[in-house]
C-alpha atoms as a PDB file:
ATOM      1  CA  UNK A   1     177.374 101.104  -5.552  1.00  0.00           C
ATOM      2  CA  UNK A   2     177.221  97.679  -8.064  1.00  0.00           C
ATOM      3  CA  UNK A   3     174.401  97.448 -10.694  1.00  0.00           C
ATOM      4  CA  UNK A   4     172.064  94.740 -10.518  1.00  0.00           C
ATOM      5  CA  UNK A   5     170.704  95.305 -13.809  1.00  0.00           C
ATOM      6  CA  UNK A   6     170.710  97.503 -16.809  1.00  0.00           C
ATOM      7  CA  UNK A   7     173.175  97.865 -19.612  1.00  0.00           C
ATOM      8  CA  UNK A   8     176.488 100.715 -19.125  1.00  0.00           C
ATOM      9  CA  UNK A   9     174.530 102.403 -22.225  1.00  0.00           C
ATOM     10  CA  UNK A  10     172.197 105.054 -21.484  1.00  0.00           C
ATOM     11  CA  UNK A  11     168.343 103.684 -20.923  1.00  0.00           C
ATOM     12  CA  UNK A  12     165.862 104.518 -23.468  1.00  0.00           C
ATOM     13  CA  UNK A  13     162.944 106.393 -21.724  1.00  0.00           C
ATOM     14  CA  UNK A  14     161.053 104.288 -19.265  1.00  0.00           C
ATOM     15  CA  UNK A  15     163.202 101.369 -19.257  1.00  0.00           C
ATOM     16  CA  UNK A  16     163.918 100.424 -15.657  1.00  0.00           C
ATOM     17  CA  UNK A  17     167.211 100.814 -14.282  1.00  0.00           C
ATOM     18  CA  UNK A  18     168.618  99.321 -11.266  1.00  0.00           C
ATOM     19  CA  UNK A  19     171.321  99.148  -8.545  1.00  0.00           C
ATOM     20  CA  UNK A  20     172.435  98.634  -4.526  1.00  0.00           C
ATOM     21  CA  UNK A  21     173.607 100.510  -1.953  1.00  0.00           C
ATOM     22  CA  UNK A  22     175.436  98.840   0.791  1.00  0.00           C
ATOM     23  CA  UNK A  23     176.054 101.519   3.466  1.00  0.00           C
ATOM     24  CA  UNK A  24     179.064 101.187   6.027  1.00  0.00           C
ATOM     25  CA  UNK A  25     176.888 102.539   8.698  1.00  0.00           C
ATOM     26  CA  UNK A  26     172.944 102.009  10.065  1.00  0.00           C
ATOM     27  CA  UNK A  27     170.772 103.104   7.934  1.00  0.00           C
ATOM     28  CA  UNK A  28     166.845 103.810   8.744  1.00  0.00           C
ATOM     29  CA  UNK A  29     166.608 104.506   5.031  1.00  0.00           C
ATOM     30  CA  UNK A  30     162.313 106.191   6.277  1.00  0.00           C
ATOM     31  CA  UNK A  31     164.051 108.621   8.745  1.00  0.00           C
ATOM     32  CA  UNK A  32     166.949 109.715   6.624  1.00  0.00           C
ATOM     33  CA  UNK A  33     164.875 109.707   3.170  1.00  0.00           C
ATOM     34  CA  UNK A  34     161.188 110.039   4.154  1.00  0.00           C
ATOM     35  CA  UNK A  35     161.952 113.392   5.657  1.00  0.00           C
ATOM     36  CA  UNK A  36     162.260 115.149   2.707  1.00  0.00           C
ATOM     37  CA  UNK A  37     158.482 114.732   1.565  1.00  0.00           C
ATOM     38  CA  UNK A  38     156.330 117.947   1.967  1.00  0.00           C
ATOM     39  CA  UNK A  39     153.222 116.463   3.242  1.00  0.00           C
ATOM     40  CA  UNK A  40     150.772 113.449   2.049  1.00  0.00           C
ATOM     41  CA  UNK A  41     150.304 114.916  -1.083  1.00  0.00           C
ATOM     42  CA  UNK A  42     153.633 115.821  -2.072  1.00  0.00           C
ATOM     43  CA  UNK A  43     154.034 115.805  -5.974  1.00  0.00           C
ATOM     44  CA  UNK A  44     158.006 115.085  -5.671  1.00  0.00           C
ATOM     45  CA  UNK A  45     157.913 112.661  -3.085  1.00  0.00           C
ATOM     46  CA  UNK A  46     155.587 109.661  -2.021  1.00  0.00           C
ATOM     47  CA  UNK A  47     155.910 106.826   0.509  1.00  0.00           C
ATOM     48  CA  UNK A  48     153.910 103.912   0.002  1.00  0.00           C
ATOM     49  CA  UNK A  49     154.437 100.156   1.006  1.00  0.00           C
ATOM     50  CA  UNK A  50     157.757 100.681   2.434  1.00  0.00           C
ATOM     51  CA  UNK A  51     158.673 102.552  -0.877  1.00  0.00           C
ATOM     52  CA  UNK A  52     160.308 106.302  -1.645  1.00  0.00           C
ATOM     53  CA  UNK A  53     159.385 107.175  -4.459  1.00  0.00           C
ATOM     54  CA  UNK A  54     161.470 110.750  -5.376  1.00  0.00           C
ATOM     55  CA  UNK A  55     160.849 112.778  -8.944  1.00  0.00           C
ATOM     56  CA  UNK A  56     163.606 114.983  -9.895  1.00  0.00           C
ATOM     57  CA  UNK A  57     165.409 116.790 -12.401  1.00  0.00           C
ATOM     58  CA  UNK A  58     168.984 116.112 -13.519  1.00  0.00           C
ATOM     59  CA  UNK A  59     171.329 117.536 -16.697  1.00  0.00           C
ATOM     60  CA  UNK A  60     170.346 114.458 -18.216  1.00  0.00           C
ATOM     61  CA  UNK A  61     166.746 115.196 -17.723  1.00  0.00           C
ATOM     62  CA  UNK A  62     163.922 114.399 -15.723  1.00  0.00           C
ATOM     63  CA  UNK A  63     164.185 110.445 -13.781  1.00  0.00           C
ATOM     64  CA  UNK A  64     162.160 108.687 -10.739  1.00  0.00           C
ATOM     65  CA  UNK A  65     164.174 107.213  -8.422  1.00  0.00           C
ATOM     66  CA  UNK A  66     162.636 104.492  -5.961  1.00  0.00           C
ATOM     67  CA  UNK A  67     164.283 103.531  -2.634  1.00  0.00           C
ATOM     68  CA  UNK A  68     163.608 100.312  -0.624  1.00  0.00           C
ATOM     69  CA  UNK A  69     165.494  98.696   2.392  1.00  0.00           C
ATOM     70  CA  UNK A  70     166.593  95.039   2.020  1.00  0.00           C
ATOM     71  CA  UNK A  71     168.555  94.040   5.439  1.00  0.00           C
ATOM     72  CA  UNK A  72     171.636  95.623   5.023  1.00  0.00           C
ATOM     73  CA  UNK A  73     171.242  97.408   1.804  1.00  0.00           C
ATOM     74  CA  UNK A  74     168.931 100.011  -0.167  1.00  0.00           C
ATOM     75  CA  UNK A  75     167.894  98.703  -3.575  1.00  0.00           C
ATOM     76  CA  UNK A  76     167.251 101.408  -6.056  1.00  0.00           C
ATOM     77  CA  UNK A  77     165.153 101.341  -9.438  1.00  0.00           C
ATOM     78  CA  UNK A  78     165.449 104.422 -11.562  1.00  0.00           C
ATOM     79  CA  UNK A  79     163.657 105.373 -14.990  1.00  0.00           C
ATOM     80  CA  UNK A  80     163.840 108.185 -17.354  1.00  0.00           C
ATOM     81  CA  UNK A  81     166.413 110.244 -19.148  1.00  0.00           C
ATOM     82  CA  UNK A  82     168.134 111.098 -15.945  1.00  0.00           C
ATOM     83  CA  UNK A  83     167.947 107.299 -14.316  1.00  0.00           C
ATOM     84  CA  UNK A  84     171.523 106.965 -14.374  1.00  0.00           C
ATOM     85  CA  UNK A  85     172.401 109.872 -13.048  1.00  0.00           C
ATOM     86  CA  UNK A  86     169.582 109.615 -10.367  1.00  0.00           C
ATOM     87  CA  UNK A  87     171.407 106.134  -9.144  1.00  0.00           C
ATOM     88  CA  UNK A  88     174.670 107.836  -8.792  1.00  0.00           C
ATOM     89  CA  UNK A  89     172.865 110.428  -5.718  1.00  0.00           C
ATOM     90  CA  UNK A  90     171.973 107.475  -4.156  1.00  0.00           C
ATOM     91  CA  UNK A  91     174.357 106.825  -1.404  1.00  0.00           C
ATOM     92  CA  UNK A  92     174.564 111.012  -0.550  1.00  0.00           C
ATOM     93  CA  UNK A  93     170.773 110.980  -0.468  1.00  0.00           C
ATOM     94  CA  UNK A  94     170.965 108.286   1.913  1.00  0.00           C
ATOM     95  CA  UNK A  95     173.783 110.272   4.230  1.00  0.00           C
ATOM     96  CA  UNK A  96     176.890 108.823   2.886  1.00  0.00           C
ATOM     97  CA  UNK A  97     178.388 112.347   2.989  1.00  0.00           C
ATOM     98  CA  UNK A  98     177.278 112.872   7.126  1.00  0.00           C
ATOM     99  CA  UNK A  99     179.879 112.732   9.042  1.00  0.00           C
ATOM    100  CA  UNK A 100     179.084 112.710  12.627  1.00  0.00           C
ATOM    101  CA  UNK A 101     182.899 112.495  13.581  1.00  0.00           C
ATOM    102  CA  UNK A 102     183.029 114.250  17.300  1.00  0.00           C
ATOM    103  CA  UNK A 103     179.984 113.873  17.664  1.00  0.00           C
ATOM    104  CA  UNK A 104     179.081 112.813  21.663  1.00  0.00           C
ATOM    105  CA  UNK A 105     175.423 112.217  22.608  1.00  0.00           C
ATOM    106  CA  UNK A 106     176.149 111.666  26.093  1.00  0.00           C
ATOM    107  CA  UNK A 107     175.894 115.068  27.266  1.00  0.00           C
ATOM    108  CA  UNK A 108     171.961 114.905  27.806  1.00  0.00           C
ATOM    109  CA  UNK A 109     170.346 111.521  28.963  1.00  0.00           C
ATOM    110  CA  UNK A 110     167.293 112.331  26.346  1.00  0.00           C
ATOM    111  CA  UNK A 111     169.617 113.007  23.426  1.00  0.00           C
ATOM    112  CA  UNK A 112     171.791 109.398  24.372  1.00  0.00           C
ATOM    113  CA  UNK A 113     168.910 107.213  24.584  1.00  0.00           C
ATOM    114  CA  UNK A 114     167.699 108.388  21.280  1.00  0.00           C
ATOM    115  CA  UNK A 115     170.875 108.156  19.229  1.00  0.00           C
ATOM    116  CA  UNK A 116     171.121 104.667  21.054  1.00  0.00           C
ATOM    117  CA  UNK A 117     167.631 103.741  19.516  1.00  0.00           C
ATOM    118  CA  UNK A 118     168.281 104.773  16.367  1.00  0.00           C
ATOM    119  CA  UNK A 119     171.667 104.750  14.680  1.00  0.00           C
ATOM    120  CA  UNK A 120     170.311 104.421  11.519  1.00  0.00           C
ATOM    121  CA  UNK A 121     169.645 108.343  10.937  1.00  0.00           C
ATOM    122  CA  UNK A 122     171.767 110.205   8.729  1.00  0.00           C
ATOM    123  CA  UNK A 123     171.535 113.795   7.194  1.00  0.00           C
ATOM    124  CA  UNK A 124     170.190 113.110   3.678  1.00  0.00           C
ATOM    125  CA  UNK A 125     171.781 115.676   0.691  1.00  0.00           C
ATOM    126  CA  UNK A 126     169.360 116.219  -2.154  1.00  0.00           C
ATOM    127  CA  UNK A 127     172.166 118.152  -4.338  1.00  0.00           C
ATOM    128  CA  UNK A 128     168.790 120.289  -5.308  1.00  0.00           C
ATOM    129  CA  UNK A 129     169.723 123.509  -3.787  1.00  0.00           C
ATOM    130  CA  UNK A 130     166.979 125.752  -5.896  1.00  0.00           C
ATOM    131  CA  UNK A 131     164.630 123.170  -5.191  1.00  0.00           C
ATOM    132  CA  UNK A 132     164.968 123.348  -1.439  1.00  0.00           C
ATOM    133  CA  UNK A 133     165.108 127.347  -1.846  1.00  0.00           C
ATOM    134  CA  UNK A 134     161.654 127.576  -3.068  1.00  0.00           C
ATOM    135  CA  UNK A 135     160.081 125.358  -1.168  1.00  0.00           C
ATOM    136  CA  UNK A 136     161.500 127.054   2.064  1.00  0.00           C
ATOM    137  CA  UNK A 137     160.461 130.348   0.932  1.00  0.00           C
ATOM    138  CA  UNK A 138     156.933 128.812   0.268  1.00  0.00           C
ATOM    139  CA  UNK A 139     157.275 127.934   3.819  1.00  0.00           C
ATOM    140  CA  UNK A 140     157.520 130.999   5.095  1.00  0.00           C
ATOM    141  CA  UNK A 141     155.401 132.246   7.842  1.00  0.00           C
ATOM    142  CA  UNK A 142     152.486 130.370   6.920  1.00  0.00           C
ATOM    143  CA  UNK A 143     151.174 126.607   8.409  1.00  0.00           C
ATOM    144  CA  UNK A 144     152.567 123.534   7.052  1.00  0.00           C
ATOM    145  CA  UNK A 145     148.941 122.908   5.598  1.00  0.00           C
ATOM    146  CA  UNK A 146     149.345 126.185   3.272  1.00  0.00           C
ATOM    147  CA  UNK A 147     152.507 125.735   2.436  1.00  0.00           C
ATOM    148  CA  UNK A 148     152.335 121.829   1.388  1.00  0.00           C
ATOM    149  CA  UNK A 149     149.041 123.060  -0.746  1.00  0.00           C
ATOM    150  CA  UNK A 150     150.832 125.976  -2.245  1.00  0.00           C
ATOM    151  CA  UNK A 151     153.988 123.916  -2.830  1.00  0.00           C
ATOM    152  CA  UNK A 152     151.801 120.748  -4.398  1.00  0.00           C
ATOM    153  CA  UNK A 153     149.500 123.252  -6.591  1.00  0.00           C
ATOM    154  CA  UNK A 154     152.530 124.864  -8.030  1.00  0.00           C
ATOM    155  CA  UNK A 155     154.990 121.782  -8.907  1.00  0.00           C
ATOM    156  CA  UNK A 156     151.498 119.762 -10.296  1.00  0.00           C
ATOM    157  CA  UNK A 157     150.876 122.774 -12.970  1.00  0.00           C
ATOM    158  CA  UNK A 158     154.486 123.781 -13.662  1.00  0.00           C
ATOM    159  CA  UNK A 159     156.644 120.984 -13.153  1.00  0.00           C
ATOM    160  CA  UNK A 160     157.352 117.816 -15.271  1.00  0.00           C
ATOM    161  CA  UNK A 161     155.887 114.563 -15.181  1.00  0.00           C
ATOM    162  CA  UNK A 162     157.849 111.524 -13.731  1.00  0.00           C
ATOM    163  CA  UNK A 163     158.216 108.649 -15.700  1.00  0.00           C
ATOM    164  CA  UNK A 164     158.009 104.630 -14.426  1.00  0.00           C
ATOM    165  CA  UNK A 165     155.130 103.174 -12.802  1.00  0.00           C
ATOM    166  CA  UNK A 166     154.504 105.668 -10.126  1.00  0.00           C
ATOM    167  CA  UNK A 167     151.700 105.287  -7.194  1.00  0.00           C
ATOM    168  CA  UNK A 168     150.566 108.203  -8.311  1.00  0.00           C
ATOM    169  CA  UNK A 169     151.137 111.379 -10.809  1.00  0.00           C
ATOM    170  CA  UNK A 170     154.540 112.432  -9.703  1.00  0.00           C
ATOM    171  CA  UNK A 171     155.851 115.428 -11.101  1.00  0.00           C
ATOM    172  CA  UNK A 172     160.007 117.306 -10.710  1.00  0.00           C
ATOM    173  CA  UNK A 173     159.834 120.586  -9.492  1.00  0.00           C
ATOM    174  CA  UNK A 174     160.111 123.187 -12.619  1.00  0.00           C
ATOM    175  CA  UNK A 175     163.874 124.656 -13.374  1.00  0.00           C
ATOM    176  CA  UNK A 176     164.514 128.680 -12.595  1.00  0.00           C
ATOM    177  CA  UNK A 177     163.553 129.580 -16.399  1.00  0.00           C
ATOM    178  CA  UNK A 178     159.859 128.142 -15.189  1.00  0.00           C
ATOM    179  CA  UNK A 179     159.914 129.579 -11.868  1.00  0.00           C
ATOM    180  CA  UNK A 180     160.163 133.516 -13.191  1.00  0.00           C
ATOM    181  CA  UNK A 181     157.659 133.057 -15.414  1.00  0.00           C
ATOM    182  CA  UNK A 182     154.666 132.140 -13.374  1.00  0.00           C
ATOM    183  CA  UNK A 183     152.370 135.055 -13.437  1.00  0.00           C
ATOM    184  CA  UNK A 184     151.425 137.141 -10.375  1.00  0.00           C
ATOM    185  CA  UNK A 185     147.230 135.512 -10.533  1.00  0.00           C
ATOM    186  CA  UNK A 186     148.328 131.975 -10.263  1.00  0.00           C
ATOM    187  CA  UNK A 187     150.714 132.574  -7.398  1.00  0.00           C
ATOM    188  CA  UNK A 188     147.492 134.157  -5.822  1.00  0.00           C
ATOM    189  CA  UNK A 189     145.847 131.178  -6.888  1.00  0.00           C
ATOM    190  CA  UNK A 190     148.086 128.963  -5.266  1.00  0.00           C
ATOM    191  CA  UNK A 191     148.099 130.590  -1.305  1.00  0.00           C
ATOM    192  CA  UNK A 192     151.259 132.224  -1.434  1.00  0.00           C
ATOM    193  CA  UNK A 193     151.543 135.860  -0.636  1.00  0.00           C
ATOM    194  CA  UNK A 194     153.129 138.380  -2.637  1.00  0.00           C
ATOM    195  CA  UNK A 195     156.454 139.073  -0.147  1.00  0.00           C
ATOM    196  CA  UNK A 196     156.978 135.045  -0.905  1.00  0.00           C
ATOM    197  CA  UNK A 197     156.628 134.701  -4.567  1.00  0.00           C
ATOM    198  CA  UNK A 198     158.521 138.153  -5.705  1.00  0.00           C
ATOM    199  CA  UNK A 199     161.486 136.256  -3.117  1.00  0.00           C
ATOM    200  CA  UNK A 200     161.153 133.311  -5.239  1.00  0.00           C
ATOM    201  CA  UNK A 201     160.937 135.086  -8.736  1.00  0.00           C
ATOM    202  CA  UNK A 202     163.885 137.588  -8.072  1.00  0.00           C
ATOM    203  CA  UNK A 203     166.046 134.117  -6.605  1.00  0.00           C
ATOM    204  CA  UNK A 204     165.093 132.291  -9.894  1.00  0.00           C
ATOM    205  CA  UNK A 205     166.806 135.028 -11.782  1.00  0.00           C
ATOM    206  CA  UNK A 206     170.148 134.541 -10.183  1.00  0.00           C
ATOM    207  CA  UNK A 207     169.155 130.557  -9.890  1.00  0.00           C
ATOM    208  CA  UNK A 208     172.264 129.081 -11.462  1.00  0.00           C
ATOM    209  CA  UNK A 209     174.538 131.391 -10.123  1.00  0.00           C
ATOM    210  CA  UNK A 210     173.049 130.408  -6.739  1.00  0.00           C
ATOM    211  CA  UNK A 211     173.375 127.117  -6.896  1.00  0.00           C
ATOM    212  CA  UNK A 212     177.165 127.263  -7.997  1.00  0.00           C
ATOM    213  CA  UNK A 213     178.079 129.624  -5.082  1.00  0.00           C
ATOM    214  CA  UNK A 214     176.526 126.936  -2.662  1.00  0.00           C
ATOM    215  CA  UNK A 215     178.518 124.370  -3.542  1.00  0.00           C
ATOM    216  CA  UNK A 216     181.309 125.980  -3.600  1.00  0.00           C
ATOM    217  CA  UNK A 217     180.915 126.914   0.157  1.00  0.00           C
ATOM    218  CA  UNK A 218     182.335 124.330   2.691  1.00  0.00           C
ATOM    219  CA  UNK A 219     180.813 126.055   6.118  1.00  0.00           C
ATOM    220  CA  UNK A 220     177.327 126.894   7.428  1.00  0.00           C
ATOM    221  CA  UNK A 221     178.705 130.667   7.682  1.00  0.00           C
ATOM    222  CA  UNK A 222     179.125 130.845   4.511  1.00  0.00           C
ATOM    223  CA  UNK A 223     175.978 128.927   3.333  1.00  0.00           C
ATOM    224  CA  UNK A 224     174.228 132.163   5.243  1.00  0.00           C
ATOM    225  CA  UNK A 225     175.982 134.471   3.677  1.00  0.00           C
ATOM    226  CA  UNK A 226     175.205 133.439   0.200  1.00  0.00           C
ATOM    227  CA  UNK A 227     171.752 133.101   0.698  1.00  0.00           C
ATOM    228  CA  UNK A 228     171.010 135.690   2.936  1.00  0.00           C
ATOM    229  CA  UNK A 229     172.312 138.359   0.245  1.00  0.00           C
ATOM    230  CA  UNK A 230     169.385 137.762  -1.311  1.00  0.00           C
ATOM    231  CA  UNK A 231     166.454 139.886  -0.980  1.00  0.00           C
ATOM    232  CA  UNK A 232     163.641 138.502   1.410  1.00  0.00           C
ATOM    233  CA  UNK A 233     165.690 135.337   2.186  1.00  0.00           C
ATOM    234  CA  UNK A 234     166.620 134.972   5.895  1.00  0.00           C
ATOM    235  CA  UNK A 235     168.709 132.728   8.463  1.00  0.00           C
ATOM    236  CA  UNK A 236     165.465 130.470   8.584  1.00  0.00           C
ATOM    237  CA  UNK A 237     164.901 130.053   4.854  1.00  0.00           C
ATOM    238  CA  UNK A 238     168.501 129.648   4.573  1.00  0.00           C
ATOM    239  CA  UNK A 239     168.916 127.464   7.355  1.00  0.00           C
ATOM    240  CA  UNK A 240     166.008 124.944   6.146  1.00  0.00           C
ATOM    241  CA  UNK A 241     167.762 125.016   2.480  1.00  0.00           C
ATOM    242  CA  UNK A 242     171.123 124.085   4.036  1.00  0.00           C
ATOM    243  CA  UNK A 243     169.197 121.190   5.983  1.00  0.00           C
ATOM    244  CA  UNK A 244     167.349 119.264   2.593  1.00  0.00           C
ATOM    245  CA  UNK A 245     169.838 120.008  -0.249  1.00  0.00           C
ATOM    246  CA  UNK A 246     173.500 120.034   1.303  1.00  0.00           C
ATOM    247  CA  UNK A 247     172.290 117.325   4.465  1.00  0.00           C
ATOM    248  CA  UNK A 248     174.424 120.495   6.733  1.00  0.00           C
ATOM    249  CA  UNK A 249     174.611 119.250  10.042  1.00  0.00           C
ATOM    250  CA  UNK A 250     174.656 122.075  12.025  1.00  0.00           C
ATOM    251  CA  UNK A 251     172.131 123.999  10.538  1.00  0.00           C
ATOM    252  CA  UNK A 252     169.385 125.059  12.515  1.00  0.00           C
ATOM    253  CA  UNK A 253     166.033 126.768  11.877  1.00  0.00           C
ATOM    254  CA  UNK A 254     165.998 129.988  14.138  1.00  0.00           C
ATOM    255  CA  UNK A 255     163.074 131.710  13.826  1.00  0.00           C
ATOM    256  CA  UNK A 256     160.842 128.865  13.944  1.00  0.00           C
ATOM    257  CA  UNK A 257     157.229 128.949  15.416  1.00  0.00           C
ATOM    258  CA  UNK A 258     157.486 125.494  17.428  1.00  0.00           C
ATOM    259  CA  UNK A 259     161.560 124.502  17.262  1.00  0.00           C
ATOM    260  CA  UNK A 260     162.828 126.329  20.115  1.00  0.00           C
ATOM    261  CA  UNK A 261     159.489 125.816  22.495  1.00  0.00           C
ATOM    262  CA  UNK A 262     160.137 122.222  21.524  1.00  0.00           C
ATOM    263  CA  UNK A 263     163.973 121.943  22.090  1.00  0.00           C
ATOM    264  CA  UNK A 264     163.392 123.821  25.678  1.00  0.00           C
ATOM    265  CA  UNK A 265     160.537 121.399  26.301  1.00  0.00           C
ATOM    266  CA  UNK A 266     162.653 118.060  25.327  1.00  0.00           C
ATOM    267  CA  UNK A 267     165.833 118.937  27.030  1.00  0.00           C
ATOM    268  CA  UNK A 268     165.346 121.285  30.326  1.00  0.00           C
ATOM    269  CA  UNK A 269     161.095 120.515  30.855  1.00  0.00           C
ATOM    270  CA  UNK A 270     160.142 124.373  30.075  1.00  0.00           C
ATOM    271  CA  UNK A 271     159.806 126.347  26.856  1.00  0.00           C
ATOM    272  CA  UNK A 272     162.719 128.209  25.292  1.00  0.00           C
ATOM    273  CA  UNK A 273     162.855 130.896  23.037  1.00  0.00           C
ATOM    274  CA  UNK A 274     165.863 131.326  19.918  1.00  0.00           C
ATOM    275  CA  UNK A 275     168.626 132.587  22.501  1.00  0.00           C
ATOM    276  CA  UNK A 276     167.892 129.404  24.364  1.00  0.00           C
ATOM    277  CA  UNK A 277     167.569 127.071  22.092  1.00  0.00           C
ATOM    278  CA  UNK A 278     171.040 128.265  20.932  1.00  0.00           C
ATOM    279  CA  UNK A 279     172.652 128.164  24.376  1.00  0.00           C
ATOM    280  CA  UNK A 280     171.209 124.563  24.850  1.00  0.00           C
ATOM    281  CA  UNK A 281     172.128 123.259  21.578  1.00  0.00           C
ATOM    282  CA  UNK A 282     175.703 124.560  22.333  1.00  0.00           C
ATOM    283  CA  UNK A 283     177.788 122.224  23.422  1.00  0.00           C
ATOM    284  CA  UNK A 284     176.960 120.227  20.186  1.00  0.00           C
ATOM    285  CA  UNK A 285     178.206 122.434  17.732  1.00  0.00           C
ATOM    286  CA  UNK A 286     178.491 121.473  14.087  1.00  0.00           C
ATOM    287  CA  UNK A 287     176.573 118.949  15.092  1.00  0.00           C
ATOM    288  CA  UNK A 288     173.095 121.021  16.150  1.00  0.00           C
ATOM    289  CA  UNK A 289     171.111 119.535  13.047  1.00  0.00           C
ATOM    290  CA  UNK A 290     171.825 116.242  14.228  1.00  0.00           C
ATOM    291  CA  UNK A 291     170.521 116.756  17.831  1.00  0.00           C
ATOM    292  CA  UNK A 292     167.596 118.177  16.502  1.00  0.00           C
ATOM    293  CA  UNK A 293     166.444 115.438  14.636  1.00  0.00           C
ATOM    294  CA  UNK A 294     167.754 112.572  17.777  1.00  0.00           C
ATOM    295  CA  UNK A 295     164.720 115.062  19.586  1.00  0.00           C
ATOM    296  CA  UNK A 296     162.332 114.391  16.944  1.00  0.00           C
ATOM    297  CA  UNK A 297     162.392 110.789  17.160  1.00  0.00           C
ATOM    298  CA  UNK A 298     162.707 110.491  20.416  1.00  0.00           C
ATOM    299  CA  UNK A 299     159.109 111.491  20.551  1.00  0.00           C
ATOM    300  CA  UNK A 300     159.242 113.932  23.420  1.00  0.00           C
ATOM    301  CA  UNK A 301     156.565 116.683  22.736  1.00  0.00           C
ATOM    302  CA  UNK A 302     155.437 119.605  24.515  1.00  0.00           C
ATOM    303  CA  UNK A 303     151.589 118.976  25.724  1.00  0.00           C
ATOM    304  CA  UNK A 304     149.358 121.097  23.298  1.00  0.00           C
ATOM    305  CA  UNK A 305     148.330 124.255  24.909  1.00  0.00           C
ATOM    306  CA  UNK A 306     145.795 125.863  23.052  1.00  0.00           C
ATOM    307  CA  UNK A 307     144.207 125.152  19.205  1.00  0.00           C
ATOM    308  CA  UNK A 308     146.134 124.752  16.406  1.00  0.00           C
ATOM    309  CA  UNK A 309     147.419 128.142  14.268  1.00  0.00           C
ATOM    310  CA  UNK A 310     144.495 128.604  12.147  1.00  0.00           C
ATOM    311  CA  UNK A 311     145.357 129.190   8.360  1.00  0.00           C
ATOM    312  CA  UNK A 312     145.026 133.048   7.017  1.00  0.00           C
ATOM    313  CA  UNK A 313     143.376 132.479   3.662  1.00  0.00           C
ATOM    314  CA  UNK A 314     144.537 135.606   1.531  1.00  0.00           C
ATOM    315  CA  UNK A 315     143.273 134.919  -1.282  1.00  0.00           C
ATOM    316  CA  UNK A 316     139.597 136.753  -1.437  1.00  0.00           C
ATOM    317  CA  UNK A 317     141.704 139.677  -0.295  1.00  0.00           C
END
């Protein structure tokens, strides 16, 4: 990574701060990057004219970090108290980390003619493991629809404002210290049941120590372990944390209301359930993440057979 701009001293607050990325490998920096918004309306992340814009917290304090391809390279403008340190994630965030070493597409004609159109995706690693906890628990059983509201309503009120010229009010999500504290009527307030945001309170007690055990962990079995010691915190939850903060490319989501009907669908023609999806996604192993998201963009969906999941609004309850 070379600076473009910007002196070694730390930048006062708001001055801009900038630098490239010249990956060694494709890069579609919109698959890799962009998949890490939650929703439209996501207070942490927003895409708009070809830029990501990403609010987040660092030791050095809060920083927005903006992303744009240029040919061959990803051009990166940073401001706030944590701009420098925001810079430095820029090549993991953009899958410098993945490793798809062993990994052989050929084995199903679907999965080969994706990763043929698009070599440029790569696992993107947030390093924001609490971050990627709570908004997975949000998640839980509940539509995407609830869960980006819930997860937008909470990180507007409780998080901090991102500095630079952003499209629009961007905000970090809140540390653990924040996350215990929110009281039982705004939780309520917010869509997400009770099971959900006692998970998320009793994880942002142990938050720190959480975070340090993760990274200490080198496999996916591990990974598990760690989180799923945790009251109401499961292989899914753990499995969609692995995915966003540590870019883990074998995790995958069992459990999932659509995933396995979709992975049947895309590679045999029929719907699978969990035990299939497994047995399909097989012969990729430790690479499983990275199949699943080669069937995403390949586009291949099962034909709708019924309504959408209607939302449960709790909340009058």
């Amino acid at each position: 990574m070379t600076a473009d701009a910007g002196a070694a001293s730390a930048a006062p607050f708001g001055e801009r701060r900038e630098s490239v990325y010249r990956p060694t490998h494709p890069l579609d920096l919109h698959r890799t990057v962009g998949m890490l918004r939650r929703g439209r309306t996501d207070p942490t992340t927003v895409i708009e004219d070809g830029v990501i814009w990403r609010a987040l917290r660092t030791p050095a304090g809060i920083a927005t970090l903006a992303l744009r391809s240029d040919r061959s390279e990803v051009r990166a403008t940073a401001w706030g108290a944590g701009a420098d340190e925001a810079l430095s994630r820029v090549p993991r965030l953009c899958g410098a980390d993945d490793d798809d070493t062993g990994f052989d597409p050929s084995g199903h004609p679907l999965v080969a003619s994706s990763a043929h159109r698009h070599p440029g995706i790569r696992l993107a690693r947030t390093d924001e493991v609490f971050d990627a906890l709570a908004c997975a628990i949000i998640e839980q059983k509940v539509t995407g629809m609830q869960a980006f509201g819930a997860w937008r309503y909470l990180v507007s009120r409780f998080g901090e404002r991102a500095p630079g010229p952003t499209p629009r009010a961007m905000f970090a999500a809140p540390p653990h210290s924040v996350w215990r504290g929110i009281p039982s009527w705004t939780w309520q307030r917010a869509g997400v049941e009770p099971p959900q945001s006692k998970t998320i309170v009793r994880a942002a007690q142990r938050g720190d120590s959480i975070e340090r055990a993760m990274r200490a962990t080198e496999t996916g079995g591990d990974r598990d372990r760690v989180l799923t010691s945790l009251p109401g915190i499961g292989l899914w939850t753990s499995a969609e944390t692995r995915i966003r903060a540590l870019g883990d490319p074998d995790a995958v989501s069992v459990g999932d209301y659509h995933l396995a009907h979709q992975v049947g669908y895309a590679l045999t023609g029929t719907r699978a359930d969990d035990d299939g999806m497994l047995e399909l996604l097989a012969p990729w192993a430790g690479h499983r993440q990275r199949v699943l998201r080669l069937i995403h963009a390949s586009g291949v969906q099962e034909p709708r057979r019924g309504p959408r999941l209607a939302p449960e609004d709790h909340r009058a309850r």
